[in-house]
Protein backbone atom coordinates (compact mmCIF):
# COMPACT_ATOMS: atom_id res chain seq x y z
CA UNK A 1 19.46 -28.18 74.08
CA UNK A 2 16.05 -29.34 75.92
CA UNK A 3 14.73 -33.18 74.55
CA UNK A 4 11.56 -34.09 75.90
CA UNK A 5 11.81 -38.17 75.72
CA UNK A 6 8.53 -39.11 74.61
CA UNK A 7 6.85 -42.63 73.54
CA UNK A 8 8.41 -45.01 75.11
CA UNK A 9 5.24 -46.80 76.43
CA UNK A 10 3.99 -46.11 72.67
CA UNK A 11 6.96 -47.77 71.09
CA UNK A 12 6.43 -50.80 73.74
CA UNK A 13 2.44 -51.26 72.87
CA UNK A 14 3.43 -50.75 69.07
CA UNK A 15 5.44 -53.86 69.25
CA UNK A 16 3.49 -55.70 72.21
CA UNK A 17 6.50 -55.32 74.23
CA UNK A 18 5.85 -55.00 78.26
CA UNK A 19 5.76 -51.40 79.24
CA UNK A 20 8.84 -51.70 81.25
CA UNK A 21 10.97 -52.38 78.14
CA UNK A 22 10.17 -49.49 76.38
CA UNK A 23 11.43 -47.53 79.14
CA UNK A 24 14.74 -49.58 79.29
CA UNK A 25 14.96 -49.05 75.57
CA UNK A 26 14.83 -45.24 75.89
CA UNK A 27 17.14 -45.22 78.18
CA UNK A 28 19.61 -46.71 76.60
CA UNK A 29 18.60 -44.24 73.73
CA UNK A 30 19.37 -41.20 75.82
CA UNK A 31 22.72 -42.78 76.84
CA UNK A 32 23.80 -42.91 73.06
CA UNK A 33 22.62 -39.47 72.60
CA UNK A 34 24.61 -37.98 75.29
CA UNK A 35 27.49 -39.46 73.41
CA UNK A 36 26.63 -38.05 70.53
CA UNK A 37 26.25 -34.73 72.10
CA UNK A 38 29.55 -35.00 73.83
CA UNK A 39 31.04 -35.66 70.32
CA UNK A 40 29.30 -32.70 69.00
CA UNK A 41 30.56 -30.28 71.44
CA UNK A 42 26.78 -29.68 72.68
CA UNK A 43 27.59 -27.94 76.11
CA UNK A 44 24.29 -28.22 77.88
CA UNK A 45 21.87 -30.78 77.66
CA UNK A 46 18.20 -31.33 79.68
CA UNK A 47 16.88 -34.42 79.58
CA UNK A 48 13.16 -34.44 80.72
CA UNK A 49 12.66 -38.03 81.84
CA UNK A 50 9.88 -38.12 84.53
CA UNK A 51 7.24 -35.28 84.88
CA UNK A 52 5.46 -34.48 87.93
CA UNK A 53 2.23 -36.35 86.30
CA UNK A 54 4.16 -39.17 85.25
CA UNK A 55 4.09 -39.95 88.81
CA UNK A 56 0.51 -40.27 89.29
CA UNK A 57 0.45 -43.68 86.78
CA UNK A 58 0.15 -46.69 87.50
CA UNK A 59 2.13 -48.01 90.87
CA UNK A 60 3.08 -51.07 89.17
CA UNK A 61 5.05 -48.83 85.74
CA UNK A 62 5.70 -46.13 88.28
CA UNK A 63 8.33 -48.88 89.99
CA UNK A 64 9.61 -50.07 86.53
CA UNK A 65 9.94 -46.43 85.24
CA UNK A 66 12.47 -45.53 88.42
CA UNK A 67 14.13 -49.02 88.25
CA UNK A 68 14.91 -47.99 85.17
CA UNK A 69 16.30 -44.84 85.91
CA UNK A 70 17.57 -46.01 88.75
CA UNK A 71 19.97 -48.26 87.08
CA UNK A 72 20.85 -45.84 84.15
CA UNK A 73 22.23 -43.15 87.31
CA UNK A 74 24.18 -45.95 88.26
CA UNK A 75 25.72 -46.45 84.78
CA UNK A 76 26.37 -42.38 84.69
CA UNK A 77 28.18 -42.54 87.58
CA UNK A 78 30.27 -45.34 86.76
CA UNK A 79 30.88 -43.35 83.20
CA UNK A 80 34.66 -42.49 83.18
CA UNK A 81 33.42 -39.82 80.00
CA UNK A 82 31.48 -37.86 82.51
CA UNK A 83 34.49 -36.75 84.95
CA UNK A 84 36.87 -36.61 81.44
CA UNK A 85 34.78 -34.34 79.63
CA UNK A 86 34.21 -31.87 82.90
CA UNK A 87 30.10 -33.04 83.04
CA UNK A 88 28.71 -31.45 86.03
CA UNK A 89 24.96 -33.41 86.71
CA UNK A 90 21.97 -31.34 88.14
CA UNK A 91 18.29 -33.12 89.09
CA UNK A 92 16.08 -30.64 87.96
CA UNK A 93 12.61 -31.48 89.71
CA UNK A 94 10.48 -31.96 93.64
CA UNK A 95 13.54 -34.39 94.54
CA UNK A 96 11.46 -35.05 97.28
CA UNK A 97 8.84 -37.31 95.72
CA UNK A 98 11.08 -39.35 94.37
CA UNK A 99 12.17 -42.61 96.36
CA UNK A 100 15.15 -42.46 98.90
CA UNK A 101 17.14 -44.54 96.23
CA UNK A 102 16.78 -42.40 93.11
CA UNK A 103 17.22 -39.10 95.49
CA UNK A 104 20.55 -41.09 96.86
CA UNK A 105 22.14 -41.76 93.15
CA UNK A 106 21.14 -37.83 92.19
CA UNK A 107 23.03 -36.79 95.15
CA UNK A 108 25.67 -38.71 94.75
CA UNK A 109 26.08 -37.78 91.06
CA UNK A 110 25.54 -33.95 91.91
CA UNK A 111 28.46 -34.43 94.33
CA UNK A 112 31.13 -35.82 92.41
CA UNK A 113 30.28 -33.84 89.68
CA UNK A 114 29.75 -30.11 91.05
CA UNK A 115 33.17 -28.65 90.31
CA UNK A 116 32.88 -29.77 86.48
CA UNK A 117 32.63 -26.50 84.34
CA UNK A 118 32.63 -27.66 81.27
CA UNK A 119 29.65 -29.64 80.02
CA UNK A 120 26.30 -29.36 81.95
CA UNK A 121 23.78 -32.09 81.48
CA UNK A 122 20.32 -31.60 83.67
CA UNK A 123 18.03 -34.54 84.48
CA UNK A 124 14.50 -33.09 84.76
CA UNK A 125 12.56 -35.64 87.31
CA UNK A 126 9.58 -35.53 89.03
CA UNK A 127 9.86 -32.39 87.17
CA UNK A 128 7.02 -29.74 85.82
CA UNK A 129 7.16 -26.26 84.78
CA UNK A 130 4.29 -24.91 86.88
CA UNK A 131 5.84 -26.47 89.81
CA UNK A 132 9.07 -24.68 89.08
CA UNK A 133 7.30 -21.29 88.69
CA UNK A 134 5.38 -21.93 92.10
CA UNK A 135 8.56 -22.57 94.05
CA UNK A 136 9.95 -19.16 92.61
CA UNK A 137 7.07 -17.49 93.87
CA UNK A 138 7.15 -18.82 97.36
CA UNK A 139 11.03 -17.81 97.45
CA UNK A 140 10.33 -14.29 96.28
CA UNK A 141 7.49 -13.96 98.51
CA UNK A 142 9.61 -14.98 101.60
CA UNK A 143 12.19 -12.25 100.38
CA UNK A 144 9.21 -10.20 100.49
CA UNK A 145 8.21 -11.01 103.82
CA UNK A 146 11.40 -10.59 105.27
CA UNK A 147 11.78 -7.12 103.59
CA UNK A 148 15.06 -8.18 101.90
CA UNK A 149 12.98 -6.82 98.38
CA UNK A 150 10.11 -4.75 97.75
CA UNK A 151 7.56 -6.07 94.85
CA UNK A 152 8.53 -3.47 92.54
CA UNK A 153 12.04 -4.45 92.58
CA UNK A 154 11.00 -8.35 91.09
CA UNK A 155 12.48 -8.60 87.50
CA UNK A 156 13.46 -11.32 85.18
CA UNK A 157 16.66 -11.63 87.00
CA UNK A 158 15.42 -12.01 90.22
CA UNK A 159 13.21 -15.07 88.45
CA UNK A 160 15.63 -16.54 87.14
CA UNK A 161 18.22 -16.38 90.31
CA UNK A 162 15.41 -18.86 91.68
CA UNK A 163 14.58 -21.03 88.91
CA UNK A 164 15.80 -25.19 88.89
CA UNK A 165 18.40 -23.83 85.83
CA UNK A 166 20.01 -20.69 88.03
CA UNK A 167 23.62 -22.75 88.13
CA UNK A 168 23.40 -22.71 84.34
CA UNK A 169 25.85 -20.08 82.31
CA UNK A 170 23.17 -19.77 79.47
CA UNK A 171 19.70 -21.57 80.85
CA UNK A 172 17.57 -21.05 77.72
CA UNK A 173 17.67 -23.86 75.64
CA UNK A 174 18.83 -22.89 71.64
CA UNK A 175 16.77 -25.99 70.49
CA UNK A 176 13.92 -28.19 72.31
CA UNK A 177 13.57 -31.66 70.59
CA UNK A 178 10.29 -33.87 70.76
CA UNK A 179 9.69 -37.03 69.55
CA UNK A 180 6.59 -39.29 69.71
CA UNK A 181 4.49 -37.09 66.93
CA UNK A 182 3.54 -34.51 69.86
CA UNK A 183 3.87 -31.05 69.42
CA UNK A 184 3.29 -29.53 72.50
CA UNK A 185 6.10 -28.42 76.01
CA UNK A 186 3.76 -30.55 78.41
CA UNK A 187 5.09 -27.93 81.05
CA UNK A 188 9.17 -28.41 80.42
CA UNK A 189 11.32 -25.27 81.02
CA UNK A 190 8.12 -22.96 80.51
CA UNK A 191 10.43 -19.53 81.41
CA UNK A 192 13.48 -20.51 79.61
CA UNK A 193 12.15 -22.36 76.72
CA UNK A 194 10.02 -18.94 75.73
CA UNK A 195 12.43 -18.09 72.59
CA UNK A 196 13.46 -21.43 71.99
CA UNK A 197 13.48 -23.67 68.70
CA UNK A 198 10.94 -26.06 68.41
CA UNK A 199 11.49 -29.99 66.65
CA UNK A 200 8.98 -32.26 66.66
CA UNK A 201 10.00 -35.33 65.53
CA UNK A 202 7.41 -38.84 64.23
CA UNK A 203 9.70 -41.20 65.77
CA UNK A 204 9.35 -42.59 69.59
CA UNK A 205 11.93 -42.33 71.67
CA UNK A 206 13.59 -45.60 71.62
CA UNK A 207 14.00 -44.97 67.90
CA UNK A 208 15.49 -42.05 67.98
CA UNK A 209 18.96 -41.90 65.92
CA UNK A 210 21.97 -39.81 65.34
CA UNK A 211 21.10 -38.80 62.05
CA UNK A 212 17.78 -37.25 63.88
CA UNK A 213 19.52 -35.80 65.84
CA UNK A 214 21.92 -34.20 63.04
CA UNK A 215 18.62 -33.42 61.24
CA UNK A 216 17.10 -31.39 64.27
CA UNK A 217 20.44 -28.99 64.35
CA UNK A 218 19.93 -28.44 60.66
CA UNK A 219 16.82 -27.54 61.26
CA UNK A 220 17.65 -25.28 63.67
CA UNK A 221 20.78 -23.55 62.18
CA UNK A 222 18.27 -23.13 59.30
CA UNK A 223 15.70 -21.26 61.30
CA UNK A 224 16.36 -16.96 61.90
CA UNK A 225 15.98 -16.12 65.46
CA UNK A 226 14.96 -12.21 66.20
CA UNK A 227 13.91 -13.14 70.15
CA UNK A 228 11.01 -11.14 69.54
CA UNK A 229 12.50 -8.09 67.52
């Protein structure tokens, strides 16, 4: 499952809270919901918390945003559930733009988490799906170059061995969730997300409750999925 976090500065204007609180409230929303999708036996989960565009704001929210996340990475890896329930963490994203702090926690969290098998929960930051697709190219090209592959041996599978989701045992999300009123991707998981169930929910993030949650996977078990056929 793929849940694009949206709204959060939304919910905060709505209410004529400071920015920075609505992104402390959603993030204390998506902690809930990972609970509730450990409870549910959901086995992989990507969160997309901070595009590549989000980065280009505002200097001042841009610091509150990763404060924010900074101190929610902090609470993961303090998270007994995590190590109990075999969670292995993955940043999904250009790592590299992101401050020497956040990059630090991801690490760290990465680390003590890469031989769980069990659950997989991706944080997609400083994340977009063109950039993904443009970092494939440049790896197949170099394969290229160094005559390791011709061009007319490039599939699907030699996409996907280079994509940010390759360590995942099924990297297609079954259902995408988005809340905010928005129905559009805004670039998350272009490849995998091509046959993927689509939710769009009213609600801003910070609002965003179990029973919508149990309401999207109705939805979806409702829906017929050919994949094209």
């Amino acid at each position: 499952m793929g849940i694009i976090l949206d709204g959060n500065r939304r919910w905060a204007e709505q209410s004529s809270y400071p920015r920075w609180l609505g992104h402390w409230r959603g993030a204390q929303t998506a902690v809930e919901m990972l609970n509730w999708c450990l409870d549910l036996g959901i086995k992989t989960v990507t969160l997309y918390v901070l595009s590549a565009e989000n980065l280009d704001r505002s200097k001042d929210e841009v610091k509150e945003l990763l404060r924010v996340i900074d101190e929610k990475l902090l609470e993961l890896k303090a998270n007994d559930r995590i190590m109990s329930e075999r969670v292995a963490i993955k940043a999904l994203g250009r790592i590299e733009r992101l401050p020497e702090s956040t990059r630090k926690l991801l690490r760290e969290l990465e680390e003590v988490t890469e031989n769980n098998e069990n659950r997989f929960l991706n944080i997609a930051i400083a994340y977009g799906g063109r950039d993904e697709l443009i970092d494939v190219m440049r790896r197949i090209g170099e394969e290229i170059q160094d005559g390791k592959i011709v061009p007319s041996q490039v599939t699907s599978k030699t996409i996907e061995k280079y994509l940010y989701t390759s360590h995942l045992p099924n990297p297609e999300p079954d259902l995408i969730i988005r809340t905010s009123g928005e129905e559009r991707l805004s670039g998350f998981l272009l490849w995998q997300s091509a046959y993927s169930e689509l939710v769009f929910i009213d609600d801003c993030w910070p609002d965003f409750r179990k029973i919508d949650l149990m309401r999207a996977i109705r939805t979806f078990q409702r829906r017929k999925r050919r994949f094209g056929r």
